[in-house]
N, C-alpha and C. Protein backbone atom coordinates (compact mmCIF):
# COMPACT_ATOMS: atom_id res chain seq x y z
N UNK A 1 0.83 -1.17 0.00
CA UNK A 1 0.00 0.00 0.00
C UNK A 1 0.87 1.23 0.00
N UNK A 2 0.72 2.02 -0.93
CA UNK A 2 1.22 3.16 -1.23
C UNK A 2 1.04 4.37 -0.22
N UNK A 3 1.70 5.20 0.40
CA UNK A 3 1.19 5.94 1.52
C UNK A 3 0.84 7.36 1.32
N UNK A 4 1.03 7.64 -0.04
CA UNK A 4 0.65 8.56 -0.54
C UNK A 4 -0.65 8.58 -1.55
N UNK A 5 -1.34 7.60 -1.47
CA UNK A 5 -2.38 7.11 -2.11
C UNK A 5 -3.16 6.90 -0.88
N UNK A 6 -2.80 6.37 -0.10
CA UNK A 6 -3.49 6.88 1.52
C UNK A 6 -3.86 7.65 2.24
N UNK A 7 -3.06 8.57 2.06
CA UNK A 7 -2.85 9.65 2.33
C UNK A 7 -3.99 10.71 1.53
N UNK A 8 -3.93 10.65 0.36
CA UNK A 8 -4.81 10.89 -0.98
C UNK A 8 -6.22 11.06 -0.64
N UNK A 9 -6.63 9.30 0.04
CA UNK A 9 -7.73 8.75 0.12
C UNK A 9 -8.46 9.28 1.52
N UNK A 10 -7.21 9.65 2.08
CA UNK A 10 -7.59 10.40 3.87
C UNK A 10 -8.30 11.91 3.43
N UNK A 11 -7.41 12.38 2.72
CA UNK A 11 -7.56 13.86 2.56
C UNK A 11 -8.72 14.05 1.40
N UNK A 12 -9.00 13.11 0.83
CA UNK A 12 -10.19 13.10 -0.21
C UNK A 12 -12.10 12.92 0.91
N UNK A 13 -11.43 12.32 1.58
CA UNK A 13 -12.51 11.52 2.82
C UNK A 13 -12.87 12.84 3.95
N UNK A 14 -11.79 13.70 4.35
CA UNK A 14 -11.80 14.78 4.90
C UNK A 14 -12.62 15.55 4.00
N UNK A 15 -12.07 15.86 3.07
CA UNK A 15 -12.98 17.35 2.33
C UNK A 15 -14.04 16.71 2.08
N UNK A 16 -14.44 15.30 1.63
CA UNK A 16 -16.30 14.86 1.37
C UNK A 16 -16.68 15.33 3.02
N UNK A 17 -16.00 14.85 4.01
CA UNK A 17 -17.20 15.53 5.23
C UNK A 17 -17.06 16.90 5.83
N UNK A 18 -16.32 17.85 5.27
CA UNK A 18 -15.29 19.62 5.40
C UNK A 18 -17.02 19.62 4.49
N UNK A 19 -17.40 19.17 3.44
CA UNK A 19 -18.46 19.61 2.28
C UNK A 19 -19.82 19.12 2.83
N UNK A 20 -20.10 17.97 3.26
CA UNK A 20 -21.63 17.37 4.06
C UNK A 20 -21.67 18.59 5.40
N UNK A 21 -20.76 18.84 6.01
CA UNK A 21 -20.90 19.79 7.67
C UNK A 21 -21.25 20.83 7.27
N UNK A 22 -20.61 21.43 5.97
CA UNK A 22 -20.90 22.40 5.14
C UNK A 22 -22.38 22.53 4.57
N UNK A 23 -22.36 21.83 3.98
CA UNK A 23 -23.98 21.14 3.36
C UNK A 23 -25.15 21.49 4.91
N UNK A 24 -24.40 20.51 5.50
CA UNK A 24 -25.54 20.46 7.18
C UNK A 24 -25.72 21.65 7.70
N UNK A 25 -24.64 22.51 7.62
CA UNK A 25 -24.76 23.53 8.50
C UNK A 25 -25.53 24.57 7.64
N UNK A 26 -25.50 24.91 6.31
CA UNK A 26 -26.15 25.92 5.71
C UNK A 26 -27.74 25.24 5.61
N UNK A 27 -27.97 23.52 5.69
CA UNK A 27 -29.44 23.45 6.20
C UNK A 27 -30.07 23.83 7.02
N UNK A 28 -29.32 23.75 8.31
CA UNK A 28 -29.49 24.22 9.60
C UNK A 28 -29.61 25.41 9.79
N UNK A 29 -28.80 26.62 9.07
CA UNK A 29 -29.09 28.20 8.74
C UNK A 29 -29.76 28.49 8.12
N UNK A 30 -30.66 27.73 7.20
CA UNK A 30 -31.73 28.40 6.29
C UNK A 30 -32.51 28.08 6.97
N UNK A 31 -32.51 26.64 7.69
CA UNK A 31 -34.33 26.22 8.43
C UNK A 31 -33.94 26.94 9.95
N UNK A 32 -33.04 27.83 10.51
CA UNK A 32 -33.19 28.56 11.58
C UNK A 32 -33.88 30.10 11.14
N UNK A 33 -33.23 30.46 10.11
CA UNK A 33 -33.70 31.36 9.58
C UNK A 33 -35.04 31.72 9.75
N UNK A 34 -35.80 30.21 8.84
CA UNK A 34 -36.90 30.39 8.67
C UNK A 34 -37.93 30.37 9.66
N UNK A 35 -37.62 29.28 10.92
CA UNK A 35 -37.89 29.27 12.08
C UNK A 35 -38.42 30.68 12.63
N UNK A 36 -37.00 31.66 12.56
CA UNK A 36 -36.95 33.04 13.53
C UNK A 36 -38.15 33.73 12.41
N UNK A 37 -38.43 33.50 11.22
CA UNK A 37 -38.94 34.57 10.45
C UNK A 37 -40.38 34.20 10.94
N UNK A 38 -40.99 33.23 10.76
CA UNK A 38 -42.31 32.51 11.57
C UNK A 38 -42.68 32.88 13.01
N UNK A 39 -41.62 32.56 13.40
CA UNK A 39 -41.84 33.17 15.13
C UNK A 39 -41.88 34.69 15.21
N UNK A 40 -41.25 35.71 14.01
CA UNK A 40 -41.01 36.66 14.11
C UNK A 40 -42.82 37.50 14.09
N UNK A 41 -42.47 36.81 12.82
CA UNK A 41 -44.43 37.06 12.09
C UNK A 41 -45.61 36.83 13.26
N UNK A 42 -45.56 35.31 14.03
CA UNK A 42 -46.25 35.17 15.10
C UNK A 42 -46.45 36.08 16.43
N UNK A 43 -45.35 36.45 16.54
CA UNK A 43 -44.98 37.70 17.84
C UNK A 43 -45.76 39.41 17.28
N UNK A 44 -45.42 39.59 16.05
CA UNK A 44 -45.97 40.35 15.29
C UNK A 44 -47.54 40.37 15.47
N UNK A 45 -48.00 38.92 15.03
CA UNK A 45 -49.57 39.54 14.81
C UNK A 45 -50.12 39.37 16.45
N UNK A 46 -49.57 38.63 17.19
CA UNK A 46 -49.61 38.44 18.65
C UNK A 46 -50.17 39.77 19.16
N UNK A 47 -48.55 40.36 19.19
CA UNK A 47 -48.64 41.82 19.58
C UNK A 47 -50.14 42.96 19.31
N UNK A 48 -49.58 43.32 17.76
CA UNK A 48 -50.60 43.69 17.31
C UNK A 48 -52.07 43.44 17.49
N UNK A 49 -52.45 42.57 17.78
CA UNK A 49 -53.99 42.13 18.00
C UNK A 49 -54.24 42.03 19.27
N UNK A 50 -53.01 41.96 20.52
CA UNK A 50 -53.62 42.04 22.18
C UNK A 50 -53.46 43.31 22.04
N UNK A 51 -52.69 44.30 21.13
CA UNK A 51 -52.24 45.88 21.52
C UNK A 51 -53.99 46.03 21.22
N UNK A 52 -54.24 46.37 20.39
CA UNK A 52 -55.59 46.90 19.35
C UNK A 52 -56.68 46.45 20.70
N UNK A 53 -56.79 45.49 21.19
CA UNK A 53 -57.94 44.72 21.69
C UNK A 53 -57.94 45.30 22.86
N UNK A 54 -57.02 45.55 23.64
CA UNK A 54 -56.71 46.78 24.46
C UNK A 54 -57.09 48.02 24.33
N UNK A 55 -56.98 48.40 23.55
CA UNK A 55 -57.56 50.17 23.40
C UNK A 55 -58.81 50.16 22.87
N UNK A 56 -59.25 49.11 22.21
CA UNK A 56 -60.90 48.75 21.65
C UNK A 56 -61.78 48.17 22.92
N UNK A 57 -60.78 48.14 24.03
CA UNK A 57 -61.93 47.44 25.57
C UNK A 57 -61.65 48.97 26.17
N UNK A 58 -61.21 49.91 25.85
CA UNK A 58 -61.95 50.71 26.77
C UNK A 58 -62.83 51.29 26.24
N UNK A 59 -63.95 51.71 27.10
CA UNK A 59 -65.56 52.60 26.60
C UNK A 59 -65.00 53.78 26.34
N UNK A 60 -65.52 54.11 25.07
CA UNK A 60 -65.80 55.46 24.70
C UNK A 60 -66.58 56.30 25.51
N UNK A 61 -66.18 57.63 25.34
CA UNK A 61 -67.46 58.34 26.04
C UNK A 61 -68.36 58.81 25.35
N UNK A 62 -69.24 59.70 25.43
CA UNK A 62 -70.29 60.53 24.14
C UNK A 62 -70.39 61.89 24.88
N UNK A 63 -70.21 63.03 24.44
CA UNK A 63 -70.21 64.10 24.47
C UNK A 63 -71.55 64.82 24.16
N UNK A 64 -72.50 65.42 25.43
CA UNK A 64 -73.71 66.01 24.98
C UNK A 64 -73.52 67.42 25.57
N UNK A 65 -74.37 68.36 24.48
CA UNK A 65 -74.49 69.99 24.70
C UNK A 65 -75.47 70.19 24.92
N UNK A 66 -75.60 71.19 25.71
CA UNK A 66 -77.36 71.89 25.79
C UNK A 66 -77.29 73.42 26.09
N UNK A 67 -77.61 73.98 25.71
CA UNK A 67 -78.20 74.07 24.25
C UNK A 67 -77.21 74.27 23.42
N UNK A 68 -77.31 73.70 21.74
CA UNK A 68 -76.21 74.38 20.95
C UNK A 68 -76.84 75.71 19.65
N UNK A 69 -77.71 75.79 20.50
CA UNK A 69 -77.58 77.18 20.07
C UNK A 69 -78.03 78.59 21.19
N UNK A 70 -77.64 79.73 21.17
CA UNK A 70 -77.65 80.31 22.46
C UNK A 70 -77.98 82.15 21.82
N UNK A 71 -79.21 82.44 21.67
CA UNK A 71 -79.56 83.91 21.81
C UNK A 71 -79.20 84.86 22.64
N UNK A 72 -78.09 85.65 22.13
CA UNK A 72 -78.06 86.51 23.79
C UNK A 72 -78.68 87.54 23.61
N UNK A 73 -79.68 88.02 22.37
CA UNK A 73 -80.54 89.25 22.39
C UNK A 73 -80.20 89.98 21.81
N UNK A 74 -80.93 91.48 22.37
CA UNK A 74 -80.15 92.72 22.21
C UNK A 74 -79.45 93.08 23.41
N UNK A 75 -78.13 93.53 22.46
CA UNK A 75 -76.93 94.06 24.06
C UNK A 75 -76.53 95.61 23.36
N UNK A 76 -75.82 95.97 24.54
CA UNK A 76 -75.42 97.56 23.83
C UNK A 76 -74.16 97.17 24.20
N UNK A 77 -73.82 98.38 23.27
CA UNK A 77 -72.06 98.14 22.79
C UNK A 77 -71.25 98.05 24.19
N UNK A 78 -70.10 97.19 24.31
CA UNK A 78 -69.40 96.55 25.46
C UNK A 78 -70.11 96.26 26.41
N UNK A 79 -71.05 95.92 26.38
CA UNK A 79 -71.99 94.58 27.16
C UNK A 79 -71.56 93.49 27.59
N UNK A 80 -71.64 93.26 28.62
CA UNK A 80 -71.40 91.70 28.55
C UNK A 80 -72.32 90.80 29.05
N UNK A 81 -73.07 89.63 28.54
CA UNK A 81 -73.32 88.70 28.95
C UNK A 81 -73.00 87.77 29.55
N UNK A 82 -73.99 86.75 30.31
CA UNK A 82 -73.21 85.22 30.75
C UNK A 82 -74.18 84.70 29.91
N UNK A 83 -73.58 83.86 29.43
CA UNK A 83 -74.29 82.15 29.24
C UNK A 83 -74.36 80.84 29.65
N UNK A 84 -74.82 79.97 29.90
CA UNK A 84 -74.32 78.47 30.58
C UNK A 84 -74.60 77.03 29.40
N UNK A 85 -73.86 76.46 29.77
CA UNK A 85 -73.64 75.13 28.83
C UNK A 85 -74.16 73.86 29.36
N UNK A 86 -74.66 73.40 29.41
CA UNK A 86 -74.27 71.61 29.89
C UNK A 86 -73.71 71.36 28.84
N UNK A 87 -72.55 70.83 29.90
CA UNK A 87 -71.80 69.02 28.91
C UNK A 87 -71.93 68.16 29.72
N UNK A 88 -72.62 66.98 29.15
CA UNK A 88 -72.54 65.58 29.57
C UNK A 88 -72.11 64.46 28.53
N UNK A 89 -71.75 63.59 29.35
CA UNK A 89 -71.51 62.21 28.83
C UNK A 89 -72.17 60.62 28.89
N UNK A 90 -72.53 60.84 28.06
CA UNK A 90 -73.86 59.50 27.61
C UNK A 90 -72.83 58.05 27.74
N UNK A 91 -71.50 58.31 27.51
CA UNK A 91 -70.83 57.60 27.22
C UNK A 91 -70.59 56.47 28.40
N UNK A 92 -69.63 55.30 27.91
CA UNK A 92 -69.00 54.45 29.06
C UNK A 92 -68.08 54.96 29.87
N UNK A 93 -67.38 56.01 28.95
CA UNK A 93 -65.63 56.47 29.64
C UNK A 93 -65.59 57.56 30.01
N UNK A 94 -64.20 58.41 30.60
CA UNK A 94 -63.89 59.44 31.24
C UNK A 94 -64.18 60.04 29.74
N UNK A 95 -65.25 60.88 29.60
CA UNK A 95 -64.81 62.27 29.08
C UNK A 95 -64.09 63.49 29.28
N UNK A 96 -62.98 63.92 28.54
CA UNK A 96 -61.72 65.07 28.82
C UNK A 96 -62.50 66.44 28.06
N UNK A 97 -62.44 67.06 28.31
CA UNK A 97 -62.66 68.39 27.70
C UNK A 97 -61.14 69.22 27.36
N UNK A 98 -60.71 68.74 25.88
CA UNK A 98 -59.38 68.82 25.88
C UNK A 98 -59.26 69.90 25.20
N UNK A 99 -59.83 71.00 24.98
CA UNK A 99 -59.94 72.45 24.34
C UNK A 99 -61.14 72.92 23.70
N UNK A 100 -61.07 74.73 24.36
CA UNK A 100 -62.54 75.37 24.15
C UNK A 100 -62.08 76.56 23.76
N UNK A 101 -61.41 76.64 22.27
CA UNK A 101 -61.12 77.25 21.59
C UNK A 101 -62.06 78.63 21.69
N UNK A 102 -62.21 79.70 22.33
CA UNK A 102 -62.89 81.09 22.40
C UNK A 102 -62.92 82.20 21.19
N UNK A 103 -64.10 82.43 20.83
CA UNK A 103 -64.33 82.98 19.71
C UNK A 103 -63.61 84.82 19.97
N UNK A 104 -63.64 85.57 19.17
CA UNK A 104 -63.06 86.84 18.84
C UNK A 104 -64.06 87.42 20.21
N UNK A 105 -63.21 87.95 21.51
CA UNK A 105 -64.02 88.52 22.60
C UNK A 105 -64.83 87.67 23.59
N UNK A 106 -65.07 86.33 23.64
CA UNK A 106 -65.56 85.62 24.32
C UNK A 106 -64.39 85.36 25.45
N UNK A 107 -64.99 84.56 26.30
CA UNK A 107 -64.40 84.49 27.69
C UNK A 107 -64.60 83.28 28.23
N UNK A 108 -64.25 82.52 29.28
CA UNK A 108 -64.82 81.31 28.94
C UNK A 108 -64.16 80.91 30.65
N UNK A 109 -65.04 80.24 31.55
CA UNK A 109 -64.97 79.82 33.12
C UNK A 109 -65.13 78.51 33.05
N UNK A 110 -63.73 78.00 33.13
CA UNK A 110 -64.28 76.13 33.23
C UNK A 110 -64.27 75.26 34.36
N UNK A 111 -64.90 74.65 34.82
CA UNK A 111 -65.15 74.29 36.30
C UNK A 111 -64.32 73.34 36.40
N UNK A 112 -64.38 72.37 35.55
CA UNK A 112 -63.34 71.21 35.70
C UNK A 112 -63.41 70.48 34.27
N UNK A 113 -62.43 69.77 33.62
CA UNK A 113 -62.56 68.93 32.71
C UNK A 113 -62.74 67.79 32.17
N UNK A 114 -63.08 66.61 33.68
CA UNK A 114 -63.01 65.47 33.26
C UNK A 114 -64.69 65.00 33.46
N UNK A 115 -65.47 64.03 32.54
CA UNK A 115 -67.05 63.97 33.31
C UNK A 115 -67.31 62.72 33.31
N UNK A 116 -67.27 62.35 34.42
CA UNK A 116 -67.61 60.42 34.07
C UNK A 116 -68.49 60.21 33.23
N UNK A 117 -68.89 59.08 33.23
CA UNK A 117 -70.27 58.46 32.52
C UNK A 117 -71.41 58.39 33.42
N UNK A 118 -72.31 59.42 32.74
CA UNK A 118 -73.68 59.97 33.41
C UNK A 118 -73.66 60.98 33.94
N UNK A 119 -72.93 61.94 34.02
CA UNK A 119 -72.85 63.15 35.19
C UNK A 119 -72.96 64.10 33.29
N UNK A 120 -72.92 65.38 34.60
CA UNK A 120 -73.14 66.57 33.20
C UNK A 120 -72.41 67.93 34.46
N UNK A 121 -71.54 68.96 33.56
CA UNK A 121 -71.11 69.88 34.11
C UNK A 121 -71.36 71.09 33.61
N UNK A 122 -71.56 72.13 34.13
CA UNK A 122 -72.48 73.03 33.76
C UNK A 122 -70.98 74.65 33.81
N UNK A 123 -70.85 74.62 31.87
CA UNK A 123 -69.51 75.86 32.36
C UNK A 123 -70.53 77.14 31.64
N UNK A 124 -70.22 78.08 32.60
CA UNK A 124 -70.33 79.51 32.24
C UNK A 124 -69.79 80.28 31.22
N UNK A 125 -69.93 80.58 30.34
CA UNK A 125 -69.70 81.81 29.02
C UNK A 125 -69.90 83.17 29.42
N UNK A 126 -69.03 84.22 29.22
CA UNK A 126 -69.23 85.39 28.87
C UNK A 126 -69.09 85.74 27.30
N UNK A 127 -70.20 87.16 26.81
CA UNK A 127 -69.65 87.78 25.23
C UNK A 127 -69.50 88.87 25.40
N UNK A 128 -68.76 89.29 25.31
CA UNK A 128 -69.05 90.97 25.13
C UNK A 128 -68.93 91.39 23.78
N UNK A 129 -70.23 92.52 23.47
CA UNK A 129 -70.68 92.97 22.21
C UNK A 129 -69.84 94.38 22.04
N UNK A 130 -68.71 94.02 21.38
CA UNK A 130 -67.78 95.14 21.07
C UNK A 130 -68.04 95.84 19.74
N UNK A 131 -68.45 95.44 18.31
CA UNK A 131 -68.58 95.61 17.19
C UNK A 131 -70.55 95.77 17.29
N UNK A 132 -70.97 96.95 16.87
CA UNK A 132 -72.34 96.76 16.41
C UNK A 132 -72.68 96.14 15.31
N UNK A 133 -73.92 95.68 15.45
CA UNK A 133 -74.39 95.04 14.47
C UNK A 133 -74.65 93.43 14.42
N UNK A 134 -75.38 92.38 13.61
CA UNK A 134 -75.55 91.08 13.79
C UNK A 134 -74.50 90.25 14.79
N UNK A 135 -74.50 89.88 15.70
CA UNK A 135 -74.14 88.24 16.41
C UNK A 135 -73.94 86.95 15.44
N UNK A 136 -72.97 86.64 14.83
CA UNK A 136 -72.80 85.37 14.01
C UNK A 136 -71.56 84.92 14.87
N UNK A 137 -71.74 84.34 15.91
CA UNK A 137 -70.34 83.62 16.21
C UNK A 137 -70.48 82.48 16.57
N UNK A 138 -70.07 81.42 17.45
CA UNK A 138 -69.86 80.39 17.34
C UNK A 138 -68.52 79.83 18.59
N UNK A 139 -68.66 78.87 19.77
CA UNK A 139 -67.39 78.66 20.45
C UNK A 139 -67.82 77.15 20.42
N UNK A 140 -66.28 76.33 20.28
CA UNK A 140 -66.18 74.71 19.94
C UNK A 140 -66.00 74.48 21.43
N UNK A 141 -66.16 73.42 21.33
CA UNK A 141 -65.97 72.20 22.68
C UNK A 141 -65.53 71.24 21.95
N UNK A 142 -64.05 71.32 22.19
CA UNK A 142 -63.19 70.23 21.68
C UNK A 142 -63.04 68.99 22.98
N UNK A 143 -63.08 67.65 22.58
CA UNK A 143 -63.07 66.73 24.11
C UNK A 143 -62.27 65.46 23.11
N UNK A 144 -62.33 64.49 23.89
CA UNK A 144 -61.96 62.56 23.13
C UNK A 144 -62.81 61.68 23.07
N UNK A 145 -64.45 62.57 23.19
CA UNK A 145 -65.19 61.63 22.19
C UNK A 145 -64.47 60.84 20.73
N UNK A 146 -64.61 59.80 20.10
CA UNK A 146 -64.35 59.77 18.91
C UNK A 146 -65.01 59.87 18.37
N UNK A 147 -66.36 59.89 18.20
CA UNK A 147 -67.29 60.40 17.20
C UNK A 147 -67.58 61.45 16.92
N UNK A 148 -67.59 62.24 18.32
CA UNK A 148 -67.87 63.99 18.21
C UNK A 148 -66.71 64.70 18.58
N UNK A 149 -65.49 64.66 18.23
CA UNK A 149 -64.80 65.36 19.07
C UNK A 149 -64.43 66.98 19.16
N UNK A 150 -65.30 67.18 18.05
CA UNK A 150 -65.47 69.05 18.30
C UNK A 150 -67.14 69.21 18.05
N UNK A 151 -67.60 70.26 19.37
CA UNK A 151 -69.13 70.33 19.01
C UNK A 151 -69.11 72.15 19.14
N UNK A 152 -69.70 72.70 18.11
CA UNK A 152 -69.99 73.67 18.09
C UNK A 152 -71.30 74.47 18.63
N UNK A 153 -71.27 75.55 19.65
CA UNK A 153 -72.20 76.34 19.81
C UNK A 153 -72.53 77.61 19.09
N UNK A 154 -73.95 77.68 18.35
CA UNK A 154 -74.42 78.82 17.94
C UNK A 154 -74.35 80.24 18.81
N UNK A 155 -73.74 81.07 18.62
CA UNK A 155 -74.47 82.04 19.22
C UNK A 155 -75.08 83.57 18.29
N UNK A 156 -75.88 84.10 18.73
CA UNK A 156 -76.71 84.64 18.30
C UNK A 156 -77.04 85.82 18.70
N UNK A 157 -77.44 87.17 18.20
CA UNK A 157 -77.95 88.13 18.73
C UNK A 157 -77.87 89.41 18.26
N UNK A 158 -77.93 90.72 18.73
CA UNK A 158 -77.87 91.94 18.21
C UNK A 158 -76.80 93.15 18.60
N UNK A 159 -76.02 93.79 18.80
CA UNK A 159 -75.42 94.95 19.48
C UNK A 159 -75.44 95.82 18.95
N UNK A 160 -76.40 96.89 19.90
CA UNK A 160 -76.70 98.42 19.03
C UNK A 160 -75.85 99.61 19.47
């Protein structure tokens, strides 16, 4: 036996299994791969669908006005009026009263901003009639209803 033909046959026998470990191991890296990409996707929609299901279990609230529309008459020039509002909430959840944007000269007294479900809070308005002539204005009640989340009041009247 030739020992370099042995030798040959050693080092030929080495690189066939240097090439199968090779072979094995890039099986083993594509099906880990694919593994992590599955589990990745699973964690994904996991997430996503307890996140969502979470913010879809808490109650909305509902946001109610009374009156939304409001006559203050005839006033004489720099007059001022009060007016009063109810806001209530029809809703399940904390209603926020998260801005009450005040029209050109309006004034605005807010008692508090948060209204459970079923209660109603009653805020005070001032106008003062600086400009003579028609009343066309208008003050929002911005809150986190999602259906209503800005409600507008009419207001109305004369300054002579």
């Amino acid at each position: 036996m030739d020992i370099t033909s042995n030798g040959d046959s050693l080092q030929q026998n080495l690189k066939n299994k240097t090439h199968m470990t090779q072979i094995k191991a890039k099986y083993f890296f594509k099906k880990s791969i694919e593994i992590c990409v599955i589990c990745g996707l699973i964690s994904f929609l996991f997430f996503t669908l307890t996140d969502s299901s979470f913010s879809q279990s808490e109650p909305p609230p509902r946001i109610t006005v009374t009156p939304k529309k409001v006559d203050l008459g005839l006033m004489k020039k720099n007059e001022v009026k009060l007016y009063k509002i109810i806001v209530g909430n029809k809703g399940k959840g904390d209603l926020y009263i998260t801005n009450i944007p005040a029209p050109n000269e309006a004034g605005i007294s807010l008692a508090k901003n948060s209204i459970k479900p079923g209660k109603k809070i009653e805020l005070t308005f001032f106008y003062r009639g600086i400009d003579t002539g028609k009343i066309k204005d208008y003050v929002s009640i911005k809150s986190n209803d999602p259906k209503t989340p800005s409600v507008k009041i009419i207001l109305n009247g004369e300054v002579k």
